[in-house]
Structures are given as structure tokens and as C-alpha cells.
C-alpha atoms as a PDB file:
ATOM      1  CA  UNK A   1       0.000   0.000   0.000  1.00  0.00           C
ATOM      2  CA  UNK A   2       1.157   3.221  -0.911  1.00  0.00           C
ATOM      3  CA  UNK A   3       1.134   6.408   1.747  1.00  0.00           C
ATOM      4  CA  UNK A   4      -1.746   7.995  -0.335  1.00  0.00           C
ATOM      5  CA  UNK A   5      -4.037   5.039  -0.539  1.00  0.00           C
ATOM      6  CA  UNK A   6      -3.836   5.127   3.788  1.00  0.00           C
ATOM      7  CA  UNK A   7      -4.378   8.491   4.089  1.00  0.00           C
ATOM      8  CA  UNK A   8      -7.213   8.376   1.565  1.00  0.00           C
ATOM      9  CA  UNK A   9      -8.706   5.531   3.258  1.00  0.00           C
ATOM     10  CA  UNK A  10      -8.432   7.378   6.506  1.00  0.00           C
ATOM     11  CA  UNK A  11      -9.912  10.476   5.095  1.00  0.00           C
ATOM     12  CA  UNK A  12     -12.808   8.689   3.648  1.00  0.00           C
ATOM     13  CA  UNK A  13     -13.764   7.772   7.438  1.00  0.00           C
ATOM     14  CA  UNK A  14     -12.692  10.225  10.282  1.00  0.00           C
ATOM     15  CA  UNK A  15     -11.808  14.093  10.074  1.00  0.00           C
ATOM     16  CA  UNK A  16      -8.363  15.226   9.186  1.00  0.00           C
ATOM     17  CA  UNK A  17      -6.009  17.386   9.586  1.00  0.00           C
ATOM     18  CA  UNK A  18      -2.847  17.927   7.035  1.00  0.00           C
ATOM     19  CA  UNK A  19       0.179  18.972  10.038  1.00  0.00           C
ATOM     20  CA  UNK A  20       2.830  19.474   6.877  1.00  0.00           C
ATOM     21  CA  UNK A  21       5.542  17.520   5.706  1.00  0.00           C
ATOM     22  CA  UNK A  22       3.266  14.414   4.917  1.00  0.00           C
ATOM     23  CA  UNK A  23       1.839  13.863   8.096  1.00  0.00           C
ATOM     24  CA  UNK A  24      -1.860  13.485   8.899  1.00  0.00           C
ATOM     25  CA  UNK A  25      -3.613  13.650  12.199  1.00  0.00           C
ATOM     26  CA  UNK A  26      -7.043  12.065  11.711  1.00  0.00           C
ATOM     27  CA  UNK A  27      -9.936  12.279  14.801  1.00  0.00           C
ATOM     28  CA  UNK A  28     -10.864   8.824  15.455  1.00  0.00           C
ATOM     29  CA  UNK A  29     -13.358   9.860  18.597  1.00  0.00           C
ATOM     30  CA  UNK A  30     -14.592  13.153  19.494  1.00  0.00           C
ATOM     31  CA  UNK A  31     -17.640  12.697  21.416  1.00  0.00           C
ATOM     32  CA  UNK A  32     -19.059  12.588  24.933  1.00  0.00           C
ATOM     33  CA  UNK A  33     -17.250   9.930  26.210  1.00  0.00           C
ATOM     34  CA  UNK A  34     -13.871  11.356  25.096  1.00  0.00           C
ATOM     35  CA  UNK A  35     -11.347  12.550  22.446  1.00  0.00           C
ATOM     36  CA  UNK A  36      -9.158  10.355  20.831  1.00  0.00           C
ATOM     37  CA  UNK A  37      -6.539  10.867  17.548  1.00  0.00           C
ATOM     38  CA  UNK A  38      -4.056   8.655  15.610  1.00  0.00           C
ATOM     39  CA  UNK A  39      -1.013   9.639  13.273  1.00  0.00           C
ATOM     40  CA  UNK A  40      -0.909   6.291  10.745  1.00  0.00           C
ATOM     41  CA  UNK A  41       2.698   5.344   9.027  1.00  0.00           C
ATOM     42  CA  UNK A  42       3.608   2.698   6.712  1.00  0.00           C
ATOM     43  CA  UNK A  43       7.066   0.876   7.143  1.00  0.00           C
ATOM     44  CA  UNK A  44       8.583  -2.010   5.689  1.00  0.00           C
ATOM     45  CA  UNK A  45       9.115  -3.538   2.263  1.00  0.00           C
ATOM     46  CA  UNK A  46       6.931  -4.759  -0.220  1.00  0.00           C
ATOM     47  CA  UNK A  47       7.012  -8.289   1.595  1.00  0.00           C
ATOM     48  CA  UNK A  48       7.201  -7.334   4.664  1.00  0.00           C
ATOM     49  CA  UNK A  49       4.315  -4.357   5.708  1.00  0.00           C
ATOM     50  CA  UNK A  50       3.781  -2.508   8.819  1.00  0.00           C
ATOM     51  CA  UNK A  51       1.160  -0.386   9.515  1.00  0.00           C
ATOM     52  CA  UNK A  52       1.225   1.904  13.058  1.00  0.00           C
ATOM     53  CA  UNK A  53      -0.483   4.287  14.425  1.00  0.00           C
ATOM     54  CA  UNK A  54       0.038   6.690  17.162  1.00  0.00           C
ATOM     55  CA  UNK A  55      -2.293   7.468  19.267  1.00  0.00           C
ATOM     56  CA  UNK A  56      -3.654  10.136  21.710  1.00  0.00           C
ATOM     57  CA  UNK A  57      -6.671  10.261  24.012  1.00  0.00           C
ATOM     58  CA  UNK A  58      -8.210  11.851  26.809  1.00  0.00           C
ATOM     59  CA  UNK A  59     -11.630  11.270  28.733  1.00  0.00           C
ATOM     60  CA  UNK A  60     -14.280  14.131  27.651  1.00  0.00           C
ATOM     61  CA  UNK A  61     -14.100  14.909  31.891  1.00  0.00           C
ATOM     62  CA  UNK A  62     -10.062  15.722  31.297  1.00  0.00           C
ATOM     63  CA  UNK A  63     -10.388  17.581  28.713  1.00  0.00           C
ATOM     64  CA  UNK A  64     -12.720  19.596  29.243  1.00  0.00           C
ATOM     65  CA  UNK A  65     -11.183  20.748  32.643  1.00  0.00           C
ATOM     66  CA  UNK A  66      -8.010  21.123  30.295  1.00  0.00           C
ATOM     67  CA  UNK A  67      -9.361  23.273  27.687  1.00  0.00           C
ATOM     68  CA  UNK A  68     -10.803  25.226  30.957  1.00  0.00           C
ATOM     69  CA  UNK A  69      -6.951  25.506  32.480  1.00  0.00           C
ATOM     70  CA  UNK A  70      -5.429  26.678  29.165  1.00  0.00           C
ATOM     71  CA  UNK A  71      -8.307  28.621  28.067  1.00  0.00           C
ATOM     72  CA  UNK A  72      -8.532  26.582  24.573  1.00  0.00           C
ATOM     73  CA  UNK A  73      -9.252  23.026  23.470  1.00  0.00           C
ATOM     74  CA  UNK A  74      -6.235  20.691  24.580  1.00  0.00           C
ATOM     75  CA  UNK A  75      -5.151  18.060  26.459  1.00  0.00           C
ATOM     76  CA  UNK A  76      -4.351  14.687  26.617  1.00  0.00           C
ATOM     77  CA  UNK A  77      -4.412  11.858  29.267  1.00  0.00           C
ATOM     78  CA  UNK A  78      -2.903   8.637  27.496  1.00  0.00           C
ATOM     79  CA  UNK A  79      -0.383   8.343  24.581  1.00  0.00           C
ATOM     80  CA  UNK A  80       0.899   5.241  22.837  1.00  0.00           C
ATOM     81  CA  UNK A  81       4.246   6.723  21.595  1.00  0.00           C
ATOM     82  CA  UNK A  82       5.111   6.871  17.799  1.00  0.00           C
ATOM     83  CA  UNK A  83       3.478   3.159  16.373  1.00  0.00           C
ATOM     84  CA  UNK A  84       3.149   1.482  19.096  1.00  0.00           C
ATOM     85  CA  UNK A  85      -0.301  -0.155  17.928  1.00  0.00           C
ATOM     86  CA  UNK A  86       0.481  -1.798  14.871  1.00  0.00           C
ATOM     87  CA  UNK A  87       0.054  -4.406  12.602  1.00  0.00           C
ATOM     88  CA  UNK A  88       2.886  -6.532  10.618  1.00  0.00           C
ATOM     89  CA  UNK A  89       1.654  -8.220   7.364  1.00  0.00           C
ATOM     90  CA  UNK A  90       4.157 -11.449   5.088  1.00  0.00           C
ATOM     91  CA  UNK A  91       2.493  -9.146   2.213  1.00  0.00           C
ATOM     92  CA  UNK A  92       0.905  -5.557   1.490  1.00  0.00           C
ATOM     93  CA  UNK A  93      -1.592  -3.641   3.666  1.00  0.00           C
ATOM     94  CA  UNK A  94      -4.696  -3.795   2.844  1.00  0.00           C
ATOM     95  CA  UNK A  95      -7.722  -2.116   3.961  1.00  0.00           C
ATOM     96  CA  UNK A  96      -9.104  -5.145   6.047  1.00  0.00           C
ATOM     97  CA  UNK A  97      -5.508  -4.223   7.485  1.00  0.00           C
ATOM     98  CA  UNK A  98      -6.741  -0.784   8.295  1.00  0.00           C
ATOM     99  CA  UNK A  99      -9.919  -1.768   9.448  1.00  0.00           C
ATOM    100  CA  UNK A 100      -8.200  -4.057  12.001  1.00  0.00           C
ATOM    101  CA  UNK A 101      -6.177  -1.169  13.158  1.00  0.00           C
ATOM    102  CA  UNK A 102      -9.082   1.313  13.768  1.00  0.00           C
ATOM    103  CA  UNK A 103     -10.528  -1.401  15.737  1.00  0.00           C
ATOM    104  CA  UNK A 104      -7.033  -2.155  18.124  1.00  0.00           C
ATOM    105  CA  UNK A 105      -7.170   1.906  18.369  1.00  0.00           C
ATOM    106  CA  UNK A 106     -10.293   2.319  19.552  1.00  0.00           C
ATOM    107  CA  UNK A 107     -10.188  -0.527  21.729  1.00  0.00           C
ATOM    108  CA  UNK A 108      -7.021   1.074  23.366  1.00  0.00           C
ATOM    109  CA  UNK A 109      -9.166   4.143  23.680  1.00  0.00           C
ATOM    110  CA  UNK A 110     -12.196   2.386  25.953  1.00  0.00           C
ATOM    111  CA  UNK A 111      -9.370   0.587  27.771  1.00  0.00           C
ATOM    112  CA  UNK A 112      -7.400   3.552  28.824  1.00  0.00           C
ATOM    113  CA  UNK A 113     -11.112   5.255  29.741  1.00  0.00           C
ATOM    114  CA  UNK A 114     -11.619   3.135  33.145  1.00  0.00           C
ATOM    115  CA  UNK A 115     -11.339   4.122  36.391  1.00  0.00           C
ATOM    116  CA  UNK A 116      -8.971   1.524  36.538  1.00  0.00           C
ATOM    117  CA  UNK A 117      -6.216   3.104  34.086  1.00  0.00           C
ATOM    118  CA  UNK A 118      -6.824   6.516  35.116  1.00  0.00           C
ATOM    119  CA  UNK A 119      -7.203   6.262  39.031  1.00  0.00           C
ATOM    120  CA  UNK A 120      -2.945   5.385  39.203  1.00  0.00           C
ATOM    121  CA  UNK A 121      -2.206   8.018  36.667  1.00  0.00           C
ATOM    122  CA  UNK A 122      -3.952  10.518  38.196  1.00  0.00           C
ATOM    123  CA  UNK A 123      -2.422   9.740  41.856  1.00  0.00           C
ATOM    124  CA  UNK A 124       0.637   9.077  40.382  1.00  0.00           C
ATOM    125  CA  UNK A 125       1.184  12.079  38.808  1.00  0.00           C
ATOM    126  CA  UNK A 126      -0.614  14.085  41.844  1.00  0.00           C
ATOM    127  CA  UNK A 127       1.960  13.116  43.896  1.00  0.00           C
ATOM    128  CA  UNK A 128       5.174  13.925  41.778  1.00  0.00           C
ATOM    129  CA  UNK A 129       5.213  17.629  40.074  1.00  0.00           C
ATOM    130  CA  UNK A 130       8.270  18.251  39.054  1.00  0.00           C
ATOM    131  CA  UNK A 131       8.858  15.974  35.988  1.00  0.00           C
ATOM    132  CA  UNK A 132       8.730  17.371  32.195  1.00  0.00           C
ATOM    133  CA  UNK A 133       6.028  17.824  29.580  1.00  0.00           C
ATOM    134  CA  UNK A 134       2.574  16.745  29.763  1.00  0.00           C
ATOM    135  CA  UNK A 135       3.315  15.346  33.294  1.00  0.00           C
ATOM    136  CA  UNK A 136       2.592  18.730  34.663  1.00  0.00           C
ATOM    137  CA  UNK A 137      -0.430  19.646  33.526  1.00  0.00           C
ATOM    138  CA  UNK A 138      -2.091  16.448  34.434  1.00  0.00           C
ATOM    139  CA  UNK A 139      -0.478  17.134  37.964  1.00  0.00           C
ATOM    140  CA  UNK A 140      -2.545  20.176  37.732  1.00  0.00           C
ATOM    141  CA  UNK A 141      -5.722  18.565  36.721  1.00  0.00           C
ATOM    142  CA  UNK A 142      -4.860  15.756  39.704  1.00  0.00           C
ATOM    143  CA  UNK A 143      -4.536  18.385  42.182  1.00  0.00           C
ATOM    144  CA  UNK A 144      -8.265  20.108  40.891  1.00  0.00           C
ATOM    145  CA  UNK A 145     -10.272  16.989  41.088  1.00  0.00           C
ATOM    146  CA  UNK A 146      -8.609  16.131  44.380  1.00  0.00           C
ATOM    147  CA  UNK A 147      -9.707  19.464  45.201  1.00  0.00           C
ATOM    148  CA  UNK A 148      -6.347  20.250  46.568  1.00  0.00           C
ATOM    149  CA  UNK A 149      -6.779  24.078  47.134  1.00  0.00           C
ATOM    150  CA  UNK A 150      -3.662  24.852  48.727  1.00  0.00           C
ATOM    151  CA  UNK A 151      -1.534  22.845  46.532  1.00  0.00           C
ATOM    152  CA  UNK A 152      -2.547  24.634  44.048  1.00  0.00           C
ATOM    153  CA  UNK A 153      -2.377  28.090  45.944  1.00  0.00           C
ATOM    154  CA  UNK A 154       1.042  27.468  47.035  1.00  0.00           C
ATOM    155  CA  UNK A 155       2.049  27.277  43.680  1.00  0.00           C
ATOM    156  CA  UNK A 156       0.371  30.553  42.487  1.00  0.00           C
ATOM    157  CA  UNK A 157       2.185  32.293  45.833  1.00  0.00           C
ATOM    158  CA  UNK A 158       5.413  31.023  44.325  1.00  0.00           C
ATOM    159  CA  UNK A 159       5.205  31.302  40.548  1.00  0.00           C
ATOM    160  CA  UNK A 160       3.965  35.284  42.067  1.00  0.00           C
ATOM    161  CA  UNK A 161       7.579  35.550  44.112  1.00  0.00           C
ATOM    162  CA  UNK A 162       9.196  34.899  40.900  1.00  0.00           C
ATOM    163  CA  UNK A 163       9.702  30.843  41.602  1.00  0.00           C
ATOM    164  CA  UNK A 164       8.662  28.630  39.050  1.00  0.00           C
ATOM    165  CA  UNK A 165       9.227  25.235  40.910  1.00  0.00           C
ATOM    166  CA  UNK A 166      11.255  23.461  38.372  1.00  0.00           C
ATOM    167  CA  UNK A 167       7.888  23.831  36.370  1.00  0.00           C
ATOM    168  CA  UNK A 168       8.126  23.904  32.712  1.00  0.00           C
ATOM    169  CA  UNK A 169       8.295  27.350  30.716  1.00  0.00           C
ATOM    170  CA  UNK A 170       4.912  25.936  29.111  1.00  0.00           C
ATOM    171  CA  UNK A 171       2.685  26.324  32.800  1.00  0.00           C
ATOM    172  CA  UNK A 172       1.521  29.845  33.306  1.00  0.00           C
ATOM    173  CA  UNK A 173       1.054  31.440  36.732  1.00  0.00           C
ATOM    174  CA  UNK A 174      -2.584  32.373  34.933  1.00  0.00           C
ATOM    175  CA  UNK A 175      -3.411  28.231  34.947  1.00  0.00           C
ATOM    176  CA  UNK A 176      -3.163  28.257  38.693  1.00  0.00           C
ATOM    177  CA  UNK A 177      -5.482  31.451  39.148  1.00  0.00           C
ATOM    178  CA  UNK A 178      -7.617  29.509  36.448  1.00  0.00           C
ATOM    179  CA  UNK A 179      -7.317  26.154  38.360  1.00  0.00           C
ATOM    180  CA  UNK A 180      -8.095  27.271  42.127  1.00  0.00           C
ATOM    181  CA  UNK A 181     -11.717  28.229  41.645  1.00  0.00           C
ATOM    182  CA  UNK A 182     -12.202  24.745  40.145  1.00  0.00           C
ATOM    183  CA  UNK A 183     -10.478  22.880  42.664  1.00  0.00           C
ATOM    184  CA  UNK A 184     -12.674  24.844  45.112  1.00  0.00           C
ATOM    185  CA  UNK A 185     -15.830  23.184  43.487  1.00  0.00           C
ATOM    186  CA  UNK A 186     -14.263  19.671  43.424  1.00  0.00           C
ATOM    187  CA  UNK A 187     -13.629  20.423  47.475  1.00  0.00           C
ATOM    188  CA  UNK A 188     -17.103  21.723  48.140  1.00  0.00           C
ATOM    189  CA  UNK A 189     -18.889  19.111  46.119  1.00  0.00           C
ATOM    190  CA  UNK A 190     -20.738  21.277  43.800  1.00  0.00           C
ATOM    191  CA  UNK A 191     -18.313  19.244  41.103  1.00  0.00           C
ATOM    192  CA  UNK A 192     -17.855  15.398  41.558  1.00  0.00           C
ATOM    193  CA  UNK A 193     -14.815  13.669  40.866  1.00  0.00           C
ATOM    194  CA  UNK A 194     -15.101  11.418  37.809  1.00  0.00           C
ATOM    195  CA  UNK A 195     -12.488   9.322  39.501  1.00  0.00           C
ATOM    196  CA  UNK A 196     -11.268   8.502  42.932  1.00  0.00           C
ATOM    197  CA  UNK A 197      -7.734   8.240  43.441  1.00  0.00           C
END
């Protein structure tokens, strides 16, 4: 299979966006259970075929508190790395290839989307701040639905003093004044956490 026949296949089914350079993000889930998007590439020989997908995903819960933290749609719970889901075929891809890899990616998504998955993330990541990328913002969204006011407030006092706590350039003091008001609903009960942890 050639690189246009999978992204035309993949166009022909979910919404996509061209990033440049020949790569295609392509929205596999976007409803109210949760977001989810894949990045497909083709390796291998003629004989020897692999098709992989990357893979993102978040719970609708996480991102929308996300999207509420960074004041526009983002955020992501769960990623596979670069083709981790894939497929290896003795011959060409074929679209019952493809097919087969939807389904593995959107059975990764519902597995990832239990209480199970996400109840050690969370409290891992709760626990532990100071460790790089997307790490931090979930500790942010940890410390919300834990309702972990001063947490968050002693974070704000710092990132005020001029002390950014080893956090990444990325986090802005404005996510913690955006943050505290929501961890104050998560503490009062007026907002239920979708997960205990």
C-alpha cells in the first residue's frame, strides 16, 4: 500500500487534519465519552508491511477541565508513543488491514477510559510535580479533582515571588489562578470527581 491510498482511506472515514511535511492527524473519537486521535505510518518492504499508528486520548471529563486551564481546546491523558499499535503483514496492507487497526485503536481508547487506568495516573502524577512535559499539567488537573486548594495556591504564591518550581516554561502562573476556583468546586462538592484516586 502506498502512503496515499492510507491516508485516503483514513480520510474517507474520520476528520483530518494535514500537520505538513506528509503527516496526517485524523480524529478517530470526538464525542461525549472522550477525544481520541491517531497519526498512521507505513514501514517495511513490499514483503514485509507494517502499519502503526500513534495514538492520543483523553476522557471528555479531562479535557474539558483542560481546555478550561489553558483557556482553549487541549489536552491529553494517554499516549501510545510513535506506532506502538500496529500491525505486521508477510504481504501488502490492505484495507481489512486498516480496518483491524481502527478497531485495536479504539479498543485502546475504551481501555485507557476506566477508572482503573486513570485512578494510578492521576495519583501518580498528583503526587510527583516536578517531571517534564505533559506530566505537569495532568499534575494540575490531579490536584483540581482532588480538590487540593492549597496545593494549588502554594504554587500561584510562588510562581507570584518569581519561583517557578522546576515547572516547565509551558505552565503559566494564569493556569493556577484559572485552576483554584475549580479545585474549590471539586472540594465543596458542587463538582464530583469522575475518579477517585
Amino acid at each position: 500500500m502506498k502512503k496515499a491510498e492510507l491516508i485516503k482511506y483514513f480520510k474517507n472515514r474520520y476528520p483530518a487534519v494535514n500537520e505538513g511535511g506528509g503527516d496526517w492527524r485524523f480524529t478517530l473519537k470526538d464525542d461525549d465519552v472522550g477525544y481520541a486521535h491517531m497519526r498512521p505510518k507505513l514501514r517495511g518492504r513490499t514483503r514485509k508491511e507494517i502499519v502503526g499508528v500513534s495514538l492520543v486520548m483523553a476522557p471528555r471529563w479531562y479535557r474539558t477541565l483542560m481546555s478550561a486551564l489553558l483557556a482553549k481546546e487541549a489536552g491529553f491523558l494517554f499516549s501510545t508513543g510513535d506506532g506502538n499499535v500496529f500491525i505486521e503483514t508477510e504481504g501488502e496492507i490492505t484495507e481489512a488491514h486498516l480496518a483491524e487497526l481502527t478497531q485495536m485503536a479504539l479498543d485502546w481508547f475504551h481501555q485507557c477510559n476506566t477508572e482503573e487506568v486513570i485512578a494510578p495516573e492521576l495519583k501518580r502524577k498528583y503526587e510527583i510535580y516536578n517531571r517534564p512535559g505533559g506530566w505537569q499539567y495532568t499534575h494540575i488537573i490531579a490536584c483540581i479533582v482532588k480538590g487540593d486548594v492549597e496545593k494549588l495556591q502554594s504554587y500561584l504564591d510562588a510562581f507570584k515571588r518569581g519561583d517557578r518550581m522546576e515547572f516547565i516554561p509551558l505552565i503559566q502562573q494564569e493556569y493556577f489562578e484559572r485552576a483554584i476556583p475549580l479545585a474549590e468546586k471539586y472540594r465543596s462538592g458542587e463538582l464530583i470527581s469522575p475518579v477517585r484516586f
